[in-house]
Protein backbone atom coordinates (compact mmCIF):
# COMPACT_ATOMS: atom_id res chain seq x y z
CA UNK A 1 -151.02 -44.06 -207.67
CA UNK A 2 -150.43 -47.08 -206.42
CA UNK A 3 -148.31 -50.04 -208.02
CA UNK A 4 -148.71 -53.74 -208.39
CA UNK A 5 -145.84 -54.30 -205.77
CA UNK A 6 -147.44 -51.90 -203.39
CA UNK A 7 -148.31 -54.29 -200.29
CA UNK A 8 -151.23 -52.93 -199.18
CA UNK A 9 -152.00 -54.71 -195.73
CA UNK A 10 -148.15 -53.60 -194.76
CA UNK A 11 -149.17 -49.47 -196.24
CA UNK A 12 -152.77 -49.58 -194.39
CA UNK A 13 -151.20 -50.89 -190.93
CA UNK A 14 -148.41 -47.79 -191.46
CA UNK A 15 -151.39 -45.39 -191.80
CA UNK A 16 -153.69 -46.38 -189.29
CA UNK A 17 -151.23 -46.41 -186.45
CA UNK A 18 -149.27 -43.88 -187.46
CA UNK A 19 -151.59 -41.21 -189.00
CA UNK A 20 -155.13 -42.07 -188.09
CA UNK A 21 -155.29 -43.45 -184.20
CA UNK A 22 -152.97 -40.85 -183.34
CA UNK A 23 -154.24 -37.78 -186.03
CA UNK A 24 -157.18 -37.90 -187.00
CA UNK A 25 -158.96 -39.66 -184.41
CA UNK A 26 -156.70 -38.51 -181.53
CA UNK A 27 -156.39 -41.53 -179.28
CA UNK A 28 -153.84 -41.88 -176.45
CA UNK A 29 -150.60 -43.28 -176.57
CA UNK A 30 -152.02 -46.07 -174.72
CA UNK A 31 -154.99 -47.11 -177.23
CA UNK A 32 -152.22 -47.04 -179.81
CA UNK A 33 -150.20 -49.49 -178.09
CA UNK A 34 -153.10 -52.06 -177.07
CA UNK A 35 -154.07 -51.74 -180.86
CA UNK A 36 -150.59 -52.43 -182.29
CA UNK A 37 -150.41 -55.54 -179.58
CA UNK A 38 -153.64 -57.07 -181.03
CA UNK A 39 -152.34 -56.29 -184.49
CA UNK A 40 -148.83 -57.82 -184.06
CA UNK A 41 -150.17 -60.73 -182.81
CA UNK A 42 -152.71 -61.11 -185.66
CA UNK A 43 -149.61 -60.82 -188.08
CA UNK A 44 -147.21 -63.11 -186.25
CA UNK A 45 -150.17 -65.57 -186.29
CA UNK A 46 -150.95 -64.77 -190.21
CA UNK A 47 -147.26 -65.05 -190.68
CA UNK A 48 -147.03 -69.13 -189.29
CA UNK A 49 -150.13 -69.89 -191.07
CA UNK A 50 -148.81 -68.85 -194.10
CA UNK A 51 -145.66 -69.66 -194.08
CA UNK A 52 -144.71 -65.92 -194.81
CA UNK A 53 -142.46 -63.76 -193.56
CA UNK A 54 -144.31 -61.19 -191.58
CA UNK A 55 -143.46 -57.77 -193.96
CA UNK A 56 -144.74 -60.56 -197.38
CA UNK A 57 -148.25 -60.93 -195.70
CA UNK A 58 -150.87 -58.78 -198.18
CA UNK A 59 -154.13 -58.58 -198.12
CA UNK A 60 -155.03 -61.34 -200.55
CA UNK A 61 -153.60 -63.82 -197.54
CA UNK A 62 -156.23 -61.88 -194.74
CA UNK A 63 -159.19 -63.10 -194.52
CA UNK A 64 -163.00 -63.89 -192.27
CA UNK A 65 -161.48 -67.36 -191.92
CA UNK A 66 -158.02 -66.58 -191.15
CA UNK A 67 -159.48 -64.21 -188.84
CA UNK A 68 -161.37 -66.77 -187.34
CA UNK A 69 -158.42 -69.01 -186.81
CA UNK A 70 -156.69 -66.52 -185.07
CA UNK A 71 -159.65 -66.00 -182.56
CA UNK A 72 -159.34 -69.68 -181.65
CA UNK A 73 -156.03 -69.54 -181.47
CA UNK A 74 -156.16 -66.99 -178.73
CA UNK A 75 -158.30 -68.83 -176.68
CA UNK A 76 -157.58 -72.18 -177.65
CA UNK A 77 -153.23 -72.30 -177.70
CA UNK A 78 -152.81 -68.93 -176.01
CA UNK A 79 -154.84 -69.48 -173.29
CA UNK A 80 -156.73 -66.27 -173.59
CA UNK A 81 -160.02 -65.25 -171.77
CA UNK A 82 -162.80 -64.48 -173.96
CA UNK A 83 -162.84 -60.80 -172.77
CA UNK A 84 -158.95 -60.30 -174.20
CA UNK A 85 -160.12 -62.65 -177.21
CA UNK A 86 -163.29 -59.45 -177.79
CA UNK A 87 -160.24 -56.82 -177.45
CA UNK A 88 -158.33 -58.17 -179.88
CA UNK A 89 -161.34 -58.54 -182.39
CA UNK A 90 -162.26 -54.96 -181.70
CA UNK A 91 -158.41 -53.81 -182.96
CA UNK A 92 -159.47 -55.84 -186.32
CA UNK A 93 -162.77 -54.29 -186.56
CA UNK A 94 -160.86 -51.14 -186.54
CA UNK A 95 -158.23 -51.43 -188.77
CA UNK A 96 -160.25 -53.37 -191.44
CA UNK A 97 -162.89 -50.47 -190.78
CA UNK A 98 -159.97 -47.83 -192.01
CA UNK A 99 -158.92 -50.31 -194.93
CA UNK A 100 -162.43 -49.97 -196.10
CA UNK A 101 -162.34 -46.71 -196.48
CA UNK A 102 -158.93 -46.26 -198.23
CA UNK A 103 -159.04 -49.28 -200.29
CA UNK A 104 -162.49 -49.52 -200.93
CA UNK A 105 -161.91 -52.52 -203.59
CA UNK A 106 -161.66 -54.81 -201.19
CA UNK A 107 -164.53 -54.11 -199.08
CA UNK A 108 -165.97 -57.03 -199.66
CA UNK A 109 -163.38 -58.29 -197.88
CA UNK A 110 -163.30 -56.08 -194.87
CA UNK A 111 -167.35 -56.52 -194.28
CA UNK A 112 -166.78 -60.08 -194.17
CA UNK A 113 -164.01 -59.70 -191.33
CA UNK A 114 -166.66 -56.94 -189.67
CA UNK A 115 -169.37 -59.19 -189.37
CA UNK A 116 -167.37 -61.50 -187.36
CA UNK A 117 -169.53 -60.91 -184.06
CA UNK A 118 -167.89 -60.32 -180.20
CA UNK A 119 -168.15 -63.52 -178.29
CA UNK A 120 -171.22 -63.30 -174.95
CA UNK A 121 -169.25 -63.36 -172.14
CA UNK A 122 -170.59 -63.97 -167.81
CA UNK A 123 -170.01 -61.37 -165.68
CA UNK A 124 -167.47 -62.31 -162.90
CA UNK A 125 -168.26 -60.94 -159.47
CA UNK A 126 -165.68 -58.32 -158.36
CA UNK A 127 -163.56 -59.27 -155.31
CA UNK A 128 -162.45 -56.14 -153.35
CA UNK A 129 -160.52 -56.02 -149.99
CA UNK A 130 -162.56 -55.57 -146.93
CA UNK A 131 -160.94 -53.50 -144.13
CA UNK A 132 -159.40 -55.55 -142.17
CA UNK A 133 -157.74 -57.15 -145.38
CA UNK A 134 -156.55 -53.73 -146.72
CA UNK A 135 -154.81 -53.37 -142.95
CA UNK A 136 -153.32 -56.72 -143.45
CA UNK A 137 -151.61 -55.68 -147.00
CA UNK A 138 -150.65 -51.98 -144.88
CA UNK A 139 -148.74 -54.13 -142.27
CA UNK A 140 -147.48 -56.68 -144.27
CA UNK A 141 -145.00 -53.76 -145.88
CA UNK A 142 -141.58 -53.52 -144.26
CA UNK A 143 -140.75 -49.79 -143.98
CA UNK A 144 -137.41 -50.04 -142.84
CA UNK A 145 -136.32 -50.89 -146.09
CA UNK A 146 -136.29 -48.14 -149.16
CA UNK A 147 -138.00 -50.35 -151.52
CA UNK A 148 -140.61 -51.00 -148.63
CA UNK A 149 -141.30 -47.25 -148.20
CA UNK A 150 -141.72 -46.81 -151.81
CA UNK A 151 -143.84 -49.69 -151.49
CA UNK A 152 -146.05 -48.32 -148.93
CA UNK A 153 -146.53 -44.80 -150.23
CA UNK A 154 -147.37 -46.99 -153.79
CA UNK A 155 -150.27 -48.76 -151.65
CA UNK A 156 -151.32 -45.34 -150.24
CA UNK A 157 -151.94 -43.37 -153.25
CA UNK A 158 -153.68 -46.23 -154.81
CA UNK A 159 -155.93 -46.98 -152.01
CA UNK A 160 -156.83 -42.89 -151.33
CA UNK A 161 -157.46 -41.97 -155.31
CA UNK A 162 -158.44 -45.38 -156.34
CA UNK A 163 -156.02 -44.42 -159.61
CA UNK A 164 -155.75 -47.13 -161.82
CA UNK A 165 -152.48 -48.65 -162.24
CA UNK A 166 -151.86 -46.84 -165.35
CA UNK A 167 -152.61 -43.66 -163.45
CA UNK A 168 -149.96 -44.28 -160.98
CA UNK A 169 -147.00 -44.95 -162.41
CA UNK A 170 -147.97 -42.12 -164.74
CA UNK A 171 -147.73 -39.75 -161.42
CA UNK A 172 -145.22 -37.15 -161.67
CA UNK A 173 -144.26 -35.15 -158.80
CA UNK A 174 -145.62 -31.58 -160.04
CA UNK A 175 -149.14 -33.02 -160.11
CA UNK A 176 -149.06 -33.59 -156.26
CA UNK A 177 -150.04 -30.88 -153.65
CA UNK A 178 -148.51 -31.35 -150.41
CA UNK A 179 -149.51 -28.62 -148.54
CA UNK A 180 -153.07 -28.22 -147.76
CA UNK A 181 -155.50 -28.83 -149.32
CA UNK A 182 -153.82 -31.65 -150.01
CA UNK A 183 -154.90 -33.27 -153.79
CA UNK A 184 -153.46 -34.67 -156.60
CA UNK A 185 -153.90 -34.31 -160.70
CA UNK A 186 -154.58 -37.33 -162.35
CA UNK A 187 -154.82 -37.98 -165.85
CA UNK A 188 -156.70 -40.88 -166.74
CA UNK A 189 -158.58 -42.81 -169.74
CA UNK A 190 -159.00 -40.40 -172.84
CA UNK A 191 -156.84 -37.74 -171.21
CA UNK A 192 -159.20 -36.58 -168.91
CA UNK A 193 -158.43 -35.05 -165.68
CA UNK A 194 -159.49 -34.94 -162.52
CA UNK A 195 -158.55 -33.45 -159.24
CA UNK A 196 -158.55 -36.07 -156.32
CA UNK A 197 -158.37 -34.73 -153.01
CA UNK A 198 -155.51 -36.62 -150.85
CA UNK A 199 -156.30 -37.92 -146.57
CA UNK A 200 -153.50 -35.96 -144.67
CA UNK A 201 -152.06 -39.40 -144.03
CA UNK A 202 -151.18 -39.91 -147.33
CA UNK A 203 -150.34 -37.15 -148.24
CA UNK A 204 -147.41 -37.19 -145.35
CA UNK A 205 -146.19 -40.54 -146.28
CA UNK A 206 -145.78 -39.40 -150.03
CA UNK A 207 -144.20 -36.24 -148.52
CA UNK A 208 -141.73 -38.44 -147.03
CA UNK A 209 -140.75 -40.44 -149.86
CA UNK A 210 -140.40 -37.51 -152.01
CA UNK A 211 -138.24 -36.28 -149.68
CA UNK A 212 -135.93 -39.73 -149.44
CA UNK A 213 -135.92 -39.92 -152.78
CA UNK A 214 -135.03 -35.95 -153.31
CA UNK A 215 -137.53 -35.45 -155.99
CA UNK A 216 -138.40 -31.84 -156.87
CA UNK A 217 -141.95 -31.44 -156.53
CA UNK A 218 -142.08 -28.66 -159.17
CA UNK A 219 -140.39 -31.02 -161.57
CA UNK A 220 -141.95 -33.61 -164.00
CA UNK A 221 -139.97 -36.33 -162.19
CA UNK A 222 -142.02 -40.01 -162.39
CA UNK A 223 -142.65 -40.47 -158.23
CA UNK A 224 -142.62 -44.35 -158.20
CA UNK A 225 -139.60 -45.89 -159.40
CA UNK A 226 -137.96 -49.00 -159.57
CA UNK A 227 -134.28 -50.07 -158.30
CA UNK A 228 -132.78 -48.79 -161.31
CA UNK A 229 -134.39 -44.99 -161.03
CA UNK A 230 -136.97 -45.38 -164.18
CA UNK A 231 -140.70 -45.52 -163.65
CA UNK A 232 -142.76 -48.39 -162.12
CA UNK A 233 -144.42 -50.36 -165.12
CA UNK A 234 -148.11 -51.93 -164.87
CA UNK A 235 -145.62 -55.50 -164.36
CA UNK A 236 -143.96 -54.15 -161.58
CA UNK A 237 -146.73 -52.88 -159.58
CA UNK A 238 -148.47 -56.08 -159.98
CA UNK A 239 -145.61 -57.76 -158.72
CA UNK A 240 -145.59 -55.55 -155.66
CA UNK A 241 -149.10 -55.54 -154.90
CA UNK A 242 -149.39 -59.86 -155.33
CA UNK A 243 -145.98 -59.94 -153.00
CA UNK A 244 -148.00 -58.06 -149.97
CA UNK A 245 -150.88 -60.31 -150.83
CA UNK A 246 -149.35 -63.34 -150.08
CA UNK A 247 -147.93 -62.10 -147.24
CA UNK A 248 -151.21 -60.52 -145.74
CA UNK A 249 -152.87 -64.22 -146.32
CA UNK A 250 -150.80 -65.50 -143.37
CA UNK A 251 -153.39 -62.89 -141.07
CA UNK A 252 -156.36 -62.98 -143.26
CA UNK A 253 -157.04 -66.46 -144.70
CA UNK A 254 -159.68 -64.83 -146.55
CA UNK A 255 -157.39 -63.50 -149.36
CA UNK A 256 -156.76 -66.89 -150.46
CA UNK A 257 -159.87 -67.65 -151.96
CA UNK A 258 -160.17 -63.97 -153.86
CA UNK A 259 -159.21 -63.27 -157.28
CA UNK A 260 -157.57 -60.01 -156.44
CA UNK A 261 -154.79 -57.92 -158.81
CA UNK A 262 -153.66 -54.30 -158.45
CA UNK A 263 -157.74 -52.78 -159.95
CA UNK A 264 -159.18 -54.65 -156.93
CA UNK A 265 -157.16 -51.97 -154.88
CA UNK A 266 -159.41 -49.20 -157.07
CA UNK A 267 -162.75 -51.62 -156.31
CA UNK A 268 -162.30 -51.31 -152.72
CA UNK A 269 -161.35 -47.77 -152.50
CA UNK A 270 -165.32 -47.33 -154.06
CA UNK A 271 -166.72 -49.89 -151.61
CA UNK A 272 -164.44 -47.88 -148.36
CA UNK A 273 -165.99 -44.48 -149.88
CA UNK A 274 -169.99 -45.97 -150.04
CA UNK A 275 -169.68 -47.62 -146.95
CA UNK A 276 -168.70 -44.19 -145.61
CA UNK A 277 -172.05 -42.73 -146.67
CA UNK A 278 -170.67 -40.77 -150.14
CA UNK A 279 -173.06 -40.60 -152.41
CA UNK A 280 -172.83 -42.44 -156.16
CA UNK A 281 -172.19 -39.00 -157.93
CA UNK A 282 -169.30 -37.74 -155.78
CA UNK A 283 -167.55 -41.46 -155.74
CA UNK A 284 -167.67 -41.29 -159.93
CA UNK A 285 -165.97 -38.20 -159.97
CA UNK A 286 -163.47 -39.07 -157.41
CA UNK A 287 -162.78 -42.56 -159.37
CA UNK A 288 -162.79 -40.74 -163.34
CA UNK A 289 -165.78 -42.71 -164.24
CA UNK A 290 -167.54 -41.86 -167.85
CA UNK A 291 -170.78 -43.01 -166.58
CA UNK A 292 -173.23 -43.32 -163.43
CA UNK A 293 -173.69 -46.84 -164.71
CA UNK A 294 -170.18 -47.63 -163.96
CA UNK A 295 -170.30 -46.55 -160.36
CA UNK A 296 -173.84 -48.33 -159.80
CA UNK A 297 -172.02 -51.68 -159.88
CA UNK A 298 -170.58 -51.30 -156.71
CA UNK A 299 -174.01 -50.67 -154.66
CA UNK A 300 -174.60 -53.92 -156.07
CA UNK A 301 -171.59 -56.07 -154.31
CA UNK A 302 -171.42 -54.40 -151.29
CA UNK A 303 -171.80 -57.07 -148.78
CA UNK A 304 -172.27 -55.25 -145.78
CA UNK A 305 -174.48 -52.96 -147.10
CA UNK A 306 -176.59 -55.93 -148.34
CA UNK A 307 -176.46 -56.91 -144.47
CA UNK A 308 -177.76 -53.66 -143.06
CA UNK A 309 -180.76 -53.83 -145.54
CA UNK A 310 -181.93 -56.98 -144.18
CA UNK A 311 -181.53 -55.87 -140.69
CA UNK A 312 -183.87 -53.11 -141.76
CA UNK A 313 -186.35 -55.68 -143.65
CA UNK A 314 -188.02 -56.59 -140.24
CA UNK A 315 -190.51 -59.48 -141.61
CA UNK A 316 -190.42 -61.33 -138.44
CA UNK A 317 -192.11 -59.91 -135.66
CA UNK A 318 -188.93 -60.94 -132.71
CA UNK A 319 -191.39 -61.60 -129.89
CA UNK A 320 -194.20 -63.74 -131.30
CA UNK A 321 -192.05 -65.01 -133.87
CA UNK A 322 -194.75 -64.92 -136.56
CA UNK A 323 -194.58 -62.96 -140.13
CA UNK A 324 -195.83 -59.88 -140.23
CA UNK A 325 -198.52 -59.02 -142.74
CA UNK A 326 -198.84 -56.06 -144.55
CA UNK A 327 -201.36 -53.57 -143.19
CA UNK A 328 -202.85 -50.46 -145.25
CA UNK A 329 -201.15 -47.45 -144.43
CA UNK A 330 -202.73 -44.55 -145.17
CA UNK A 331 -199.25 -42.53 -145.78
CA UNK A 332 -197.33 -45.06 -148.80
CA UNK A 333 -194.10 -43.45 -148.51
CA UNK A 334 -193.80 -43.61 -144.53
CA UNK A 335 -194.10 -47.14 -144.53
CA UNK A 336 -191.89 -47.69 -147.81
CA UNK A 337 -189.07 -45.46 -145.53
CA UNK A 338 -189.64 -47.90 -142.60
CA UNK A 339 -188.46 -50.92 -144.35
């Protein structure tokens, strides 16, 4: 039974990330953490506003229009997109969503905070490198230096498996296969796995940096490090990949006007593999995608794909110059094929 000093805000945060997220609905240590973010920085926020010290903030002080405030406050103060603004209103839905259930006397309270709706947002073109911007980024990498190899057999991995950056510096050595055929277990969103075969080239250059770095490849060693011997963090791979950006800029110009961060490595890695005539089904499984939807997107931004479907649109007849009309063909699907 519960008292009048019970603080039930502080009890229903203790139970939803540490029994339900991770219990009863099973999430990943990763879901956990973006939740308790979103939820830390709804508290710190409730905390000014209230002039409360954080662990005194109940749930008579939380409500739609404090909610509210904090939303704006993202965006407005924080500087926050409206897509991280939506994530951290989707943590809220979901612990208010909980608190419903287990304190149902103040659902009136939690509906009200529920019905606060997710914000429209554009859709943003995706930049990807090209090819002769992903050679750029390759050369720009000075392998003569430790931190450079590490660097380049980083770039590799990413650019074969189009892993996300999670995925990577999640690698441990026993999930690698070095001898042929050469693939690699990753584990990615929702703990699913998948098996992602690995181009001999890459697979020598992680060979070598295994080997440099004397990691057991039966172990369950992290294989990208930093200086100080502990994994690479999501930071520190940005940090690497924006460093051989700038660099590769002074060769490709081109870079400069991209919005590019360490996913755009993943983006082009699905562009390299359509170009290359693999089909949409085989490129999902090879980059973990949930649905065909997903994959579809990049059919869609493919430049020079685009290109090559014009050059098959013949409209203009190249001798007389004029357009050429559409004649009846008795056989509909030849002359759909021939554009």
């Amino acid at each position: 039974m519960r008292t009048k000093s019970t603080n039930v805000f502080s009890a229903a945060l203790q139970g939803f990330l540490g029994d339900y997220l991770p219990g009863l609905r099973g999430v990943s240590s990763h879901t956990i953490l973006s939740y308790r973010d979103s939820l830390k920085l709804f508290l710190q926020f409730l905390s000014k506003e209230k002039k409360k010290h954080a662990s005194d903030i109940d749930i008579k002080d939380v409500g739609a229009e404090e909610a509210i405030a904090f939303l704006k406050y993202l965006e407005m103060s924080l500087g926050n997109c409206i897509g991280t603004r939506n994530i951290r209103l989707s943590a809220i839905h979901s612990f208010f969503r909980y608190l419903s259930g287990i304190y149902p006397e103040y659902l009136n309270t939690c509906q009200r905070i529920l019905a606060i709706p997710f914000k429209r947002t554009y859709t943003r073109t995706i930049d990807y490198l090209q090819a002769e911007e992903i050679t750029a980024v390759f050369q720009s990498v000075n392998r003569l230096k430790s931190a450079g190899r590490r660097d380049y057999a980083l770039l590799s991995f990413m650019f074969n498996t189009g892993a996300r950056v999670q995925e990577a510096v999640d690698l441990q050595a026993k999930d690698l296969q070095l001898t042929k055929p050469f693939s690699v277990n990753i584990y990615g969103k929702g703990r699913k796995q998948r098996v992602c075969p690995l181009w001999p080239q890459t697979a020598h250059v992680i060979k070598e940096y295994l080997e440099e770095q004397r990691i057991d490849l039966r172990e369950p060693t992290a294989v990208f490090t930093n200086h100080l011997g502990t994994p690479l963090t999501r930071f520190g791979v940005r940090y690497i990949f924006s460093k051989y950006l700038l660099a590769a800029a002074n060769s490709q110009p081109s870079l400069k006007k991209k919005r590019l961060h360490p996913h755009s490595m993943r983006h082009s890695t699905a562009i390299c593999l359509l170009e290359a005539g693999i089909d949409i089904i085989t490129i999902g499984h090879w980059m973990g995608h949930c649905s065909i939807n997903t994959t579809n997107k990049y059919v869609a931004i493919d430049l020079e794909m685009k290109r090559k479907a014009i050059e098959k649109i013949k409209l203009l007849d190249a001798k007389s110059n004029k357009q050429v009309s559409w004649r009846k063909n008795p056989d509909i699907l030849k002359w759909l094929e021939s554009l």
